[in-house]
N, C-alpha and C. Protein backbone atom coordinates (compact mmCIF):
# COMPACT_ATOMS: atom_id res chain seq x y z
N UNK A 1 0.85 -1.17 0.00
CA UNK A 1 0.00 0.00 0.00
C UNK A 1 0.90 1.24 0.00
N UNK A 2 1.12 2.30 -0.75
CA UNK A 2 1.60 3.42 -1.23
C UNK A 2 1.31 4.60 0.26
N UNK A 3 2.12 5.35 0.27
CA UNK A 3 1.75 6.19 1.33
C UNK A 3 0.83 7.10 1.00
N UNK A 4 0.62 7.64 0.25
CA UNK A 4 -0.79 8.13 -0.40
C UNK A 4 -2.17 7.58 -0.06
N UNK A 5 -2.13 6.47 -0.01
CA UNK A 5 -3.41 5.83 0.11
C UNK A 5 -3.67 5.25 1.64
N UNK A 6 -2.62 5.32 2.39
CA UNK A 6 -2.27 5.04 3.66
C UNK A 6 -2.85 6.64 4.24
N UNK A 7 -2.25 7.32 3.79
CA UNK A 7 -2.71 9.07 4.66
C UNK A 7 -4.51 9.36 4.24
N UNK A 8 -4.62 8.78 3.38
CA UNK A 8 -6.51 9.63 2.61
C UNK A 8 -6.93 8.06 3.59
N UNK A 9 -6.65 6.91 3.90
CA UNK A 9 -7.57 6.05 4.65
C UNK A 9 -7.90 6.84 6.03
N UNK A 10 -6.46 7.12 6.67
CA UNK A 10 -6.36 7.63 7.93
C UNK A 10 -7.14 8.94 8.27
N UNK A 11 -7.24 10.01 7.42
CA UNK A 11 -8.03 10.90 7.16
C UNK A 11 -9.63 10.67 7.15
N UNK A 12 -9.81 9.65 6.19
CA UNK A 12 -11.53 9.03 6.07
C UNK A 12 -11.51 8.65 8.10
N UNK A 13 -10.94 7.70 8.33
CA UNK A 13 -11.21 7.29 9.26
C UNK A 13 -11.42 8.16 10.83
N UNK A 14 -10.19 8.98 10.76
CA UNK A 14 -10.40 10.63 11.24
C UNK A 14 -11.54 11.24 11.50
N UNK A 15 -11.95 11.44 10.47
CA UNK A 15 -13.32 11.97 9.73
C UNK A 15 -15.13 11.15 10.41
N UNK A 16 -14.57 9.78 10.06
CA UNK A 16 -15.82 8.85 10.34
C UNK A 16 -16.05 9.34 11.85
N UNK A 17 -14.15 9.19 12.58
CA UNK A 17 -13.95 8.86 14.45
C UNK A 17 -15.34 10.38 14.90
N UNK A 18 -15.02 11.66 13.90
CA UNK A 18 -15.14 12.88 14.34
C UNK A 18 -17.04 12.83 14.55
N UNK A 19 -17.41 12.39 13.56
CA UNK A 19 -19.02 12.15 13.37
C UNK A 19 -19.44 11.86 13.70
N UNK A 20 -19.19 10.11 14.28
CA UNK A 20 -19.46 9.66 15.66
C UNK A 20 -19.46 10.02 17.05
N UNK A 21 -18.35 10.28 17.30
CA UNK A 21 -18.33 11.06 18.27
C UNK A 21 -19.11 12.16 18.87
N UNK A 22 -19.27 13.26 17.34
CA UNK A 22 -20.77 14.17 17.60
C UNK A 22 -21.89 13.90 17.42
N UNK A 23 -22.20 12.79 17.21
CA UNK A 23 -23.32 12.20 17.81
C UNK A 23 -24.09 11.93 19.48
N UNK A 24 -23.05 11.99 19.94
CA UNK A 24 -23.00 11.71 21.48
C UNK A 24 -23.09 12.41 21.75
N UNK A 25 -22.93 13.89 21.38
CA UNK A 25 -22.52 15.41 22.26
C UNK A 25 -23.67 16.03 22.11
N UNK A 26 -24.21 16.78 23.01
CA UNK A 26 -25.46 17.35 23.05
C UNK A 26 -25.31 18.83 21.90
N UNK A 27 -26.19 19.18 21.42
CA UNK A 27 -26.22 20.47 20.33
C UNK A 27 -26.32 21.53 21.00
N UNK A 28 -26.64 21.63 22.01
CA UNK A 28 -26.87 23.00 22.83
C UNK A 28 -25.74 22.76 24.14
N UNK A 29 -25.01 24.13 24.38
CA UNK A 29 -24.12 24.37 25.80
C UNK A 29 -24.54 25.21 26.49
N UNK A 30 -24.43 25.51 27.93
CA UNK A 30 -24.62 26.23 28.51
C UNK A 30 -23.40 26.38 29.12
N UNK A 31 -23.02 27.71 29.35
CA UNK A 31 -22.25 28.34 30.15
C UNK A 31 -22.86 29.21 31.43
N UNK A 32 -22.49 29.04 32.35
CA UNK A 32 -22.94 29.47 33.88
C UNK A 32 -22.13 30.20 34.93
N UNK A 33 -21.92 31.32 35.17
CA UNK A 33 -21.48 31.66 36.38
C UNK A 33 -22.41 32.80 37.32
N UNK A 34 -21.57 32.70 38.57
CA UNK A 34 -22.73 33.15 39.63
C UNK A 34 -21.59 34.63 40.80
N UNK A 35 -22.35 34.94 41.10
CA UNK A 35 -21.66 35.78 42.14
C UNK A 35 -22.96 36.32 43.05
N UNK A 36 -22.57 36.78 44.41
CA UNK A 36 -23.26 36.91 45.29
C UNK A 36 -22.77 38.53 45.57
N UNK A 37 -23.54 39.36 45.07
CA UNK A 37 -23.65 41.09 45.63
C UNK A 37 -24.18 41.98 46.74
N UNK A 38 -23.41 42.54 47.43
CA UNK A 38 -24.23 42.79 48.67
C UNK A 38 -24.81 44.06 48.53
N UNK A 39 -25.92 44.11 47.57
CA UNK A 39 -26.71 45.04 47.27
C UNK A 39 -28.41 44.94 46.77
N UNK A 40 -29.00 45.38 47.31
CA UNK A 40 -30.63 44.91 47.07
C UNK A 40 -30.76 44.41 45.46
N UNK A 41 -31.90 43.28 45.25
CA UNK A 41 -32.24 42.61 43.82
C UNK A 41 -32.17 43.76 42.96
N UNK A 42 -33.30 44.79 43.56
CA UNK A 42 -33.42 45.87 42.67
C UNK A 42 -32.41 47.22 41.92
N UNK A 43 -31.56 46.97 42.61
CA UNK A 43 -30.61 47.72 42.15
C UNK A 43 -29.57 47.02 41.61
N UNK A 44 -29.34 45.88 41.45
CA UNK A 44 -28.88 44.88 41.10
C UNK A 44 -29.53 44.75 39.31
N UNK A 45 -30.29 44.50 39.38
CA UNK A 45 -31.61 44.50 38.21
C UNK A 45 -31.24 45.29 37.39
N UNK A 46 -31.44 46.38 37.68
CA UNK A 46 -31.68 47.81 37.04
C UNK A 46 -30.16 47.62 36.33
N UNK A 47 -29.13 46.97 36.87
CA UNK A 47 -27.67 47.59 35.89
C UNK A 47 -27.96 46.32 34.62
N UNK A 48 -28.70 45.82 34.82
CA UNK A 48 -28.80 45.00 33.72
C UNK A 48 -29.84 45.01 32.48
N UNK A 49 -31.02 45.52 33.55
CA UNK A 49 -32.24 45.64 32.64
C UNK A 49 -31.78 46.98 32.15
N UNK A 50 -31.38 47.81 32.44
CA UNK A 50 -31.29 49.35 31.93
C UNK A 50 -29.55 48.99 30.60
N UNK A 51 -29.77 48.78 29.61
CA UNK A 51 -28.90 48.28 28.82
C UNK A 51 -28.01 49.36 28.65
N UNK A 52 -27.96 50.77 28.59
CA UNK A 52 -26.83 51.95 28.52
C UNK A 52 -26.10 51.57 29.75
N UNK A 53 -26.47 50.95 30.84
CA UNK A 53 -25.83 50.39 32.43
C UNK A 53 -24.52 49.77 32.02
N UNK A 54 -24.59 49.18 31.01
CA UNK A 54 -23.43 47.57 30.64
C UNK A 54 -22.08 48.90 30.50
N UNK A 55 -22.14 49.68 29.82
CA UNK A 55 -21.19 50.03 29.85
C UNK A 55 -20.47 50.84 31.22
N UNK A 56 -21.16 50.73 32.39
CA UNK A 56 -20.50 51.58 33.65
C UNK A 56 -20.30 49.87 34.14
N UNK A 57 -20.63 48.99 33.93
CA UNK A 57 -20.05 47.66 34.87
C UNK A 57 -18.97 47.14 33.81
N UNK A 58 -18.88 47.69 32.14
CA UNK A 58 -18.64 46.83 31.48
C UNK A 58 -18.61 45.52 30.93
N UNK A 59 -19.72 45.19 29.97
CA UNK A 59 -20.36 43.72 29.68
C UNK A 59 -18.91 43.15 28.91
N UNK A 60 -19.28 42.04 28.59
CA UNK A 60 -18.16 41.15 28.37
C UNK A 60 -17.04 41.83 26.83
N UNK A 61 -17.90 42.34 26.19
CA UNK A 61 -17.15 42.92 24.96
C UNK A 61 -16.26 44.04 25.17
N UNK A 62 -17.01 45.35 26.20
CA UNK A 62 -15.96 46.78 26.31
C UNK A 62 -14.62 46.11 26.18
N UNK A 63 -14.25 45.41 28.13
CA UNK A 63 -12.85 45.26 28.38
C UNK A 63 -11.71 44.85 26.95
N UNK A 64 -12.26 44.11 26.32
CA UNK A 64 -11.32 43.27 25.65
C UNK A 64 -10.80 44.56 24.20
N UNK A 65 -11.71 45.74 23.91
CA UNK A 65 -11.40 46.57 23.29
C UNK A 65 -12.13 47.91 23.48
N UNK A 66 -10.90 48.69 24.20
CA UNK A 66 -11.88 50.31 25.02
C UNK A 66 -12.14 51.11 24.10
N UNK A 67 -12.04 50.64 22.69
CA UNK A 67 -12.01 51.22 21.29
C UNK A 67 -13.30 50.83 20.34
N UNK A 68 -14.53 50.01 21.66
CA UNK A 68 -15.67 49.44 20.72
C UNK A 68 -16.60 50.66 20.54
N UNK A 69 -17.53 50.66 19.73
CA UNK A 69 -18.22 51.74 19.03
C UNK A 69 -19.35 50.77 19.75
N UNK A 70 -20.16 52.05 21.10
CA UNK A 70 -21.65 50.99 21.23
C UNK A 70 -22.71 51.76 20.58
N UNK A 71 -23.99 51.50 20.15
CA UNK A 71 -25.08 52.28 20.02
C UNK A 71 -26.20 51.56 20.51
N UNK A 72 -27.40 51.96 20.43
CA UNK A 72 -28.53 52.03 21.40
C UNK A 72 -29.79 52.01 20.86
N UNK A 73 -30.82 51.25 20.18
CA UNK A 73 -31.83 51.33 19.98
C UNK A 73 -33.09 51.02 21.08
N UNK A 74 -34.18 50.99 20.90
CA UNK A 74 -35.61 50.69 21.38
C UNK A 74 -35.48 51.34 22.81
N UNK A 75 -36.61 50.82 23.99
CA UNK A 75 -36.70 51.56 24.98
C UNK A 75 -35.69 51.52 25.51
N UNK A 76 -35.10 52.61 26.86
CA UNK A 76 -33.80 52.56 27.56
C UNK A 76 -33.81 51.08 28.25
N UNK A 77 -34.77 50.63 28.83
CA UNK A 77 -34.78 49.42 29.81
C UNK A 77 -35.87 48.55 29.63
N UNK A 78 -35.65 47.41 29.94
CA UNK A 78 -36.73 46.25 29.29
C UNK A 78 -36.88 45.32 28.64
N UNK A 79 -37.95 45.03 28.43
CA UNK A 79 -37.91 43.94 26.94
C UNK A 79 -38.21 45.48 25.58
N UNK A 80 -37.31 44.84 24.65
CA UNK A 80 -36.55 45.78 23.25
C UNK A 80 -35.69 46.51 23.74
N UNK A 81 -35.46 46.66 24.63
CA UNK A 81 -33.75 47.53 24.53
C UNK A 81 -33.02 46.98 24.17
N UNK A 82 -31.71 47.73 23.21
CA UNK A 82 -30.91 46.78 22.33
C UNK A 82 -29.44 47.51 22.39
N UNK A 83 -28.79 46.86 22.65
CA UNK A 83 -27.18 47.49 22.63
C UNK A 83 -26.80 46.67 21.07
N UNK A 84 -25.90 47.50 20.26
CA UNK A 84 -25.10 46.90 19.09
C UNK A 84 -23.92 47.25 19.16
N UNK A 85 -22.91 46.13 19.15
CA UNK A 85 -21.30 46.41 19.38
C UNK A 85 -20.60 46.10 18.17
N UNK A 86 -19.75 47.13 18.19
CA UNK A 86 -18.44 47.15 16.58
C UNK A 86 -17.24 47.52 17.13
N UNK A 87 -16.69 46.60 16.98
CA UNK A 87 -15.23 46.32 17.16
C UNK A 87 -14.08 45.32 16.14
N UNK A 88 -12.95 46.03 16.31
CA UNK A 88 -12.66 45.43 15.56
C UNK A 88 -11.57 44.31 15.98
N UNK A 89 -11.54 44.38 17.31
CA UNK A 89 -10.79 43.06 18.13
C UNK A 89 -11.25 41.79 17.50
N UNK A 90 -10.29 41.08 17.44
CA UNK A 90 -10.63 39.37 16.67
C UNK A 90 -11.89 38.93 17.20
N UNK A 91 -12.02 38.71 18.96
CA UNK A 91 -12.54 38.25 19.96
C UNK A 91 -13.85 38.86 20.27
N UNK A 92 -13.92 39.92 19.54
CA UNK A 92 -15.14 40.97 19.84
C UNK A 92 -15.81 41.07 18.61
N UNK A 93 -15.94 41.43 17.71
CA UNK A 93 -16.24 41.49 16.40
C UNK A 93 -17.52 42.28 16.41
N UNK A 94 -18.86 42.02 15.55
CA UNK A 94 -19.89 42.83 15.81
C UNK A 94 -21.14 41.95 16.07
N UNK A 95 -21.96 42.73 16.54
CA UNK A 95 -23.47 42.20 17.12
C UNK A 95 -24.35 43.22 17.86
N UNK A 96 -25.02 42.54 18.43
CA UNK A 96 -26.12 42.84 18.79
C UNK A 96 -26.45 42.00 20.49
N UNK A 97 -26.75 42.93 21.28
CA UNK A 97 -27.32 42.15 22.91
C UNK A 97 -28.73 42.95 22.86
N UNK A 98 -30.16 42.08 22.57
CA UNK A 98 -31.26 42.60 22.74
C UNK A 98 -32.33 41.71 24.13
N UNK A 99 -32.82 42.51 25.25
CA UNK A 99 -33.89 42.43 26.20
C UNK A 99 -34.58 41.64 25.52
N UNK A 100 -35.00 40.41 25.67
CA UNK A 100 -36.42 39.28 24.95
C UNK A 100 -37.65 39.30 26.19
N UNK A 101 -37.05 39.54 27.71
CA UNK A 101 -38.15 39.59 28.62
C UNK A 101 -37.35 40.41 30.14
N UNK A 102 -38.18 41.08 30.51
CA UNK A 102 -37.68 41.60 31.78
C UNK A 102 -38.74 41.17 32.95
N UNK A 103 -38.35 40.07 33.77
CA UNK A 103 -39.42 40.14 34.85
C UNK A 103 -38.93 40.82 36.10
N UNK A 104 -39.40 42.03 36.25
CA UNK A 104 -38.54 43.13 37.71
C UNK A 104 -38.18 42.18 38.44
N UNK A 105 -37.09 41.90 38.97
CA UNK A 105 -36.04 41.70 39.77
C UNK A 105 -35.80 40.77 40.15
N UNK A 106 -36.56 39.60 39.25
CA UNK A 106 -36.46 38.03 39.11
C UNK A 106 -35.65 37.44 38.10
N UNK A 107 -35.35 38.02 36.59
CA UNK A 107 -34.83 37.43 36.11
C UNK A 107 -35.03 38.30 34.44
N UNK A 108 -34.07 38.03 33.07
CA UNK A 108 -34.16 38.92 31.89
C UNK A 108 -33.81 37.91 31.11
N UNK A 109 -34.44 37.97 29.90
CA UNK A 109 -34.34 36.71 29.08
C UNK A 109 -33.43 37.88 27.69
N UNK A 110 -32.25 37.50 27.11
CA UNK A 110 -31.70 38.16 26.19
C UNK A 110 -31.55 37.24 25.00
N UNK A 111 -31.29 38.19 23.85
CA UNK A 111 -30.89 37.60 22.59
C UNK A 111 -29.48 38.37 22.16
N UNK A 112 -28.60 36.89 21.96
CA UNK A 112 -27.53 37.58 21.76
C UNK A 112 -26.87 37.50 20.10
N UNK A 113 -26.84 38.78 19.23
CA UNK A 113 -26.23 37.91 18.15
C UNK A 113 -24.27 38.47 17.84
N UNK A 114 -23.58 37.03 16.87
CA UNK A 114 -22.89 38.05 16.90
C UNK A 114 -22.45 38.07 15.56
N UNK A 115 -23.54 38.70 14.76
CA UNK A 115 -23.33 38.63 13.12
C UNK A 115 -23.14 37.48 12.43
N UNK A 116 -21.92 37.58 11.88
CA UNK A 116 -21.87 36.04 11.32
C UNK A 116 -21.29 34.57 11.95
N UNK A 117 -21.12 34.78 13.20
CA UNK A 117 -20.23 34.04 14.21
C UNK A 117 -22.00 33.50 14.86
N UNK A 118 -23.18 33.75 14.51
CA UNK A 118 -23.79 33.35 15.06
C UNK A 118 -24.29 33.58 16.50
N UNK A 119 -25.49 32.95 17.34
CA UNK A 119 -26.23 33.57 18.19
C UNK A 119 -26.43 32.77 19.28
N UNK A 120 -26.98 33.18 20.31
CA UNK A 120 -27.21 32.72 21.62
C UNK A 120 -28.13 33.52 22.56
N UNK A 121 -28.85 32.65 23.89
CA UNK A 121 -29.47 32.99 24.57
C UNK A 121 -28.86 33.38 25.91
N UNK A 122 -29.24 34.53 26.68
CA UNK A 122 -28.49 35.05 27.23
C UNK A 122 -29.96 34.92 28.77
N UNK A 123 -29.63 34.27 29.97
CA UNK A 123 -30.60 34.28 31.03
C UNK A 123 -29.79 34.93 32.44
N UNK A 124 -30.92 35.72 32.91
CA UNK A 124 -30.03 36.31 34.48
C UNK A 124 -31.21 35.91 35.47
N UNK A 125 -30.53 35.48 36.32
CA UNK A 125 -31.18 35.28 37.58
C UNK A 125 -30.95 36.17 38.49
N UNK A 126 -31.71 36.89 39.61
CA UNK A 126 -31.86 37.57 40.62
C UNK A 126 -32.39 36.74 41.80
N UNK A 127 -31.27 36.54 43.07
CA UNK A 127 -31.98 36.08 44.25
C UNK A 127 -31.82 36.38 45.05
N UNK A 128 -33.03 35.97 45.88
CA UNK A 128 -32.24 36.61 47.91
C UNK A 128 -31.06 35.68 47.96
N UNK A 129 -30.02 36.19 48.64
CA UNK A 129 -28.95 35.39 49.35
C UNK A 129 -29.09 35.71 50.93
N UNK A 130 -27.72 35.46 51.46
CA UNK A 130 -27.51 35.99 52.54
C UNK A 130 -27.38 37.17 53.01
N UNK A 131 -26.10 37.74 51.98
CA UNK A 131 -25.76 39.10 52.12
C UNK A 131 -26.17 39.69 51.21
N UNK A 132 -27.27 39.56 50.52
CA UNK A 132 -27.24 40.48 49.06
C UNK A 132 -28.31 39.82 48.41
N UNK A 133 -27.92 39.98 47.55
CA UNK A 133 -28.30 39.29 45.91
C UNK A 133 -27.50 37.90 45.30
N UNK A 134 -27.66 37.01 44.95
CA UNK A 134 -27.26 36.22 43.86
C UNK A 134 -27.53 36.63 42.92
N UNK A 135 -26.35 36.83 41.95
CA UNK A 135 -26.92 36.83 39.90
C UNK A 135 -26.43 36.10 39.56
N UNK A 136 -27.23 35.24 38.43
CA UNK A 136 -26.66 33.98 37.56
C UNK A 136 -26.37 34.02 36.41
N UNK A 137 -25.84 33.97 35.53
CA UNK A 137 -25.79 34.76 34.15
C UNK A 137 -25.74 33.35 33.37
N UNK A 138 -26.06 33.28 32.36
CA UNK A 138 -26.06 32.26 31.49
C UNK A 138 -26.67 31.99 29.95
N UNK A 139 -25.33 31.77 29.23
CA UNK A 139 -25.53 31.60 28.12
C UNK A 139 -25.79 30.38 27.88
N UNK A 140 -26.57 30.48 26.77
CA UNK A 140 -27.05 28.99 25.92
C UNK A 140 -26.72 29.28 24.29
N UNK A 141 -26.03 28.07 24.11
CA UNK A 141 -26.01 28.18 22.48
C UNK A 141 -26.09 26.86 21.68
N UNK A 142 -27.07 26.84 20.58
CA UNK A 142 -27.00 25.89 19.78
C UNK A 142 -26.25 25.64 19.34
N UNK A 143 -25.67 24.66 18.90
CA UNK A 143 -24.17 24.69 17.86
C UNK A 143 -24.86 23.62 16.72
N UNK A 144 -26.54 23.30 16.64
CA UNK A 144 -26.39 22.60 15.95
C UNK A 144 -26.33 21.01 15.06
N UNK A 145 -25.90 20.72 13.87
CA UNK A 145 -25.80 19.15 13.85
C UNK A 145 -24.42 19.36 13.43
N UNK A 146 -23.82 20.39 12.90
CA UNK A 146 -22.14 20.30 12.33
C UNK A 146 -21.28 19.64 13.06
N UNK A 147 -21.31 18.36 12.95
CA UNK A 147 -19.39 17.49 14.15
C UNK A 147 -18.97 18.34 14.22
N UNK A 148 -18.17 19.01 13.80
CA UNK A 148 -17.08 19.61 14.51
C UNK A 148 -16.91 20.49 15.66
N UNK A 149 -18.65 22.04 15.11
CA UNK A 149 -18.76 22.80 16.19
C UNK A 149 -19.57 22.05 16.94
N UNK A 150 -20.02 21.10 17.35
CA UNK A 150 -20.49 20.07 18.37
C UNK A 150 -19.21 20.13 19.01
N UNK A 151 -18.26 19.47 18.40
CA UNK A 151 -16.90 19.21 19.54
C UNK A 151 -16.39 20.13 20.05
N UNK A 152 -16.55 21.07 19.22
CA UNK A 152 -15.39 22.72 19.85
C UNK A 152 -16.28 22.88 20.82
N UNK A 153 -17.46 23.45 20.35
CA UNK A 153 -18.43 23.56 21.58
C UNK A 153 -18.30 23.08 22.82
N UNK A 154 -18.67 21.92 22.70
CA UNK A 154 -18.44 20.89 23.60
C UNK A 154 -17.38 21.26 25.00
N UNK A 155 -16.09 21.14 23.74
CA UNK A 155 -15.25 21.37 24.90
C UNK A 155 -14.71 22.59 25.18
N UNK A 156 -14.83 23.59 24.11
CA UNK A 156 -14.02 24.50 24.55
C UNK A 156 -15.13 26.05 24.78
N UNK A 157 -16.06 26.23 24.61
CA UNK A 157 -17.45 27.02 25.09
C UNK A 157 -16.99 27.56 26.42
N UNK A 158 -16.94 26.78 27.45
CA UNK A 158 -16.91 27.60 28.81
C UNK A 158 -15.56 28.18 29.28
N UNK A 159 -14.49 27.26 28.42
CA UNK A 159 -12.97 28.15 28.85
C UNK A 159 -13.11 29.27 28.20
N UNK A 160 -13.73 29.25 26.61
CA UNK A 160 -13.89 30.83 25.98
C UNK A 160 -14.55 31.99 26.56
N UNK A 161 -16.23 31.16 27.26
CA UNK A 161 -17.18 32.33 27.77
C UNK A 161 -16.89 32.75 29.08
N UNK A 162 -16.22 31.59 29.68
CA UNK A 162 -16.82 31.65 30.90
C UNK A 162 -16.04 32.83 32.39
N UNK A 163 -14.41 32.88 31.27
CA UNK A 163 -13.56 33.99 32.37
C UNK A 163 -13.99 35.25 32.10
N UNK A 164 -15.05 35.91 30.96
CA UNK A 164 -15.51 36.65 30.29
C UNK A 164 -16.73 37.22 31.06
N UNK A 165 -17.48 36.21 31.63
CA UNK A 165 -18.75 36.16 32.37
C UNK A 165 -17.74 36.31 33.79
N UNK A 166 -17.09 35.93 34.11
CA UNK A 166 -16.67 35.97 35.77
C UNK A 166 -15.79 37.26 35.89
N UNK A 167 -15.19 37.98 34.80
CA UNK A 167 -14.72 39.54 34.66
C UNK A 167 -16.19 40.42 34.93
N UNK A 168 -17.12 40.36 33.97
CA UNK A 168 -18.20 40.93 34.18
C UNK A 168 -18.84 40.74 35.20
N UNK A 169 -19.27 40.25 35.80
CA UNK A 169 -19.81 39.60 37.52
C UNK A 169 -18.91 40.60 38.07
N UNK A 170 -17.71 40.46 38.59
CA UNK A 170 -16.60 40.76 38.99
C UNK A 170 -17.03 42.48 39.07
N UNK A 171 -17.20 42.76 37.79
CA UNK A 171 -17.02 44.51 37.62
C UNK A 171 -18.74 45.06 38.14
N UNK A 172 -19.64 43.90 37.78
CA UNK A 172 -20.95 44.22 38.19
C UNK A 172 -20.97 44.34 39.68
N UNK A 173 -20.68 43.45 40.51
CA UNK A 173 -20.44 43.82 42.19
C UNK A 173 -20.04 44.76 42.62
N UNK A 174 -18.75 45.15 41.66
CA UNK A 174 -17.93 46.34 42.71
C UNK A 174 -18.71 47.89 42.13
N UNK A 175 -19.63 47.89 41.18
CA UNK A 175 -20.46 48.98 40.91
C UNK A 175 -21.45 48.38 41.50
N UNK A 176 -22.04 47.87 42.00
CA UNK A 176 -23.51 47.66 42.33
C UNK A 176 -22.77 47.85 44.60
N UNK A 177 -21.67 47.40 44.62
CA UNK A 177 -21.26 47.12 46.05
C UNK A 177 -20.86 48.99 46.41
N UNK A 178 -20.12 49.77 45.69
CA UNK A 178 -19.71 51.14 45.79
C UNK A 178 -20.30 51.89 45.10
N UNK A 179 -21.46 51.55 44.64
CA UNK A 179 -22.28 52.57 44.15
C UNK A 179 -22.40 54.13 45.27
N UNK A 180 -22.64 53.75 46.50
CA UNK A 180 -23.08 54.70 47.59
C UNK A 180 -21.49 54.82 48.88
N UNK A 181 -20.96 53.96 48.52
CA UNK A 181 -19.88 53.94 49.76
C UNK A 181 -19.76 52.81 50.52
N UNK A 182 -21.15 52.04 50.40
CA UNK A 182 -21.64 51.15 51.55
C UNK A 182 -22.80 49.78 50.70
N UNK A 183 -22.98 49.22 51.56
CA UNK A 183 -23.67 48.40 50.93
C UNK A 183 -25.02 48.80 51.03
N UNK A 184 -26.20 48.39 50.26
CA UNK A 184 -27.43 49.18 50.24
C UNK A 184 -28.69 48.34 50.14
N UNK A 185 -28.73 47.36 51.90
CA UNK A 185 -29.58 46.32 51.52
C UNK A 185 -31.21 47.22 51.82
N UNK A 186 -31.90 46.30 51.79
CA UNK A 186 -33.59 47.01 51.93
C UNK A 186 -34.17 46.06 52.46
């Protein structure tokens, strides 16, 4: 057998291993992180439901380029408020973060797109904790029947989203925690 025909078997077989494999893997990921704020639901809420807000906590796109172009359609806060981001960072690129549901201080259902890189669902949770608030943030994304983005997905989805979501958390506390000096339970 010629080495030619030895490398295109190994390749087919490659190929077959890859298909199979995404078969097994679920089409949808979720990415999840949480942080606990020691500041009432409602003011908590508001930096999220009020979409011009993202940029004083900075949502996941500003940090990575302080050079993004945001703009602003539909109502300021709610369901239809719509932030659209242009950048020209690899990692950032362009889209759209639009409000799909706001229930006051329980939870916001988003649509996230990001042009041609495709789209996702964006969910926040609001809870009593101990000291504060819990917020849960969480993306969902189809990836699909394509093997391959099944596998990337798969495995590599939450190392991409997820230090992205725990920066933002991160910057959301310490504006929602020093908003006043102090913490501001009710």
């Amino acid at each position: 057998m010629n080495m030619l025909k030895k490398i295109t078997i190994g390749i087919v077989i490659l190929l077959a291993l890859i298909f199979v494999i995404s078969l097994f893997l679920p089409a949808t990921v979720n990415v999840e992180r949480s942080v606990v704020i020691d500041a009432p639901k409602k003011a908590v809420f508001e930096q999220i439901n009020t979409i011009k807000k993202w940029e004083v906590w900075k949502g996941p796109w500003q940090d990575k380029d302080p050079g993004i172009k945001i703009t602003y359609s539909g109502p300021e806060s709610g369901q239809g408020a719509k932030l659209y981001f242009d950048s020209k960072h690899p990692d950032t690129g362009q889209g759209s973060v639009m409000i799909l549901k706001s229930n006051p201080y329980s939870s916001l259902k988003t649509e996230i797109s990001f042009g041609d890189g495709g789209g996702a669902n964006g969910n926040w949770q609001f809870k009593d904790a101990a000291h504060g608030t819990k917020v849960i943030w969480r993306l969902t994304v189809n990836l699909g029947m394509n093997p391959v983005k099944k596998i990337m997905g798969n495995l590599m989805m939450d190392r991409m989203v997820g230090p992205d979501f725990e920066k933002g958390l991160a910057s959301l506390k310490n504006v929602c925690e020093n908003r006043s000096g102090t913490s501001q339970h009710q």
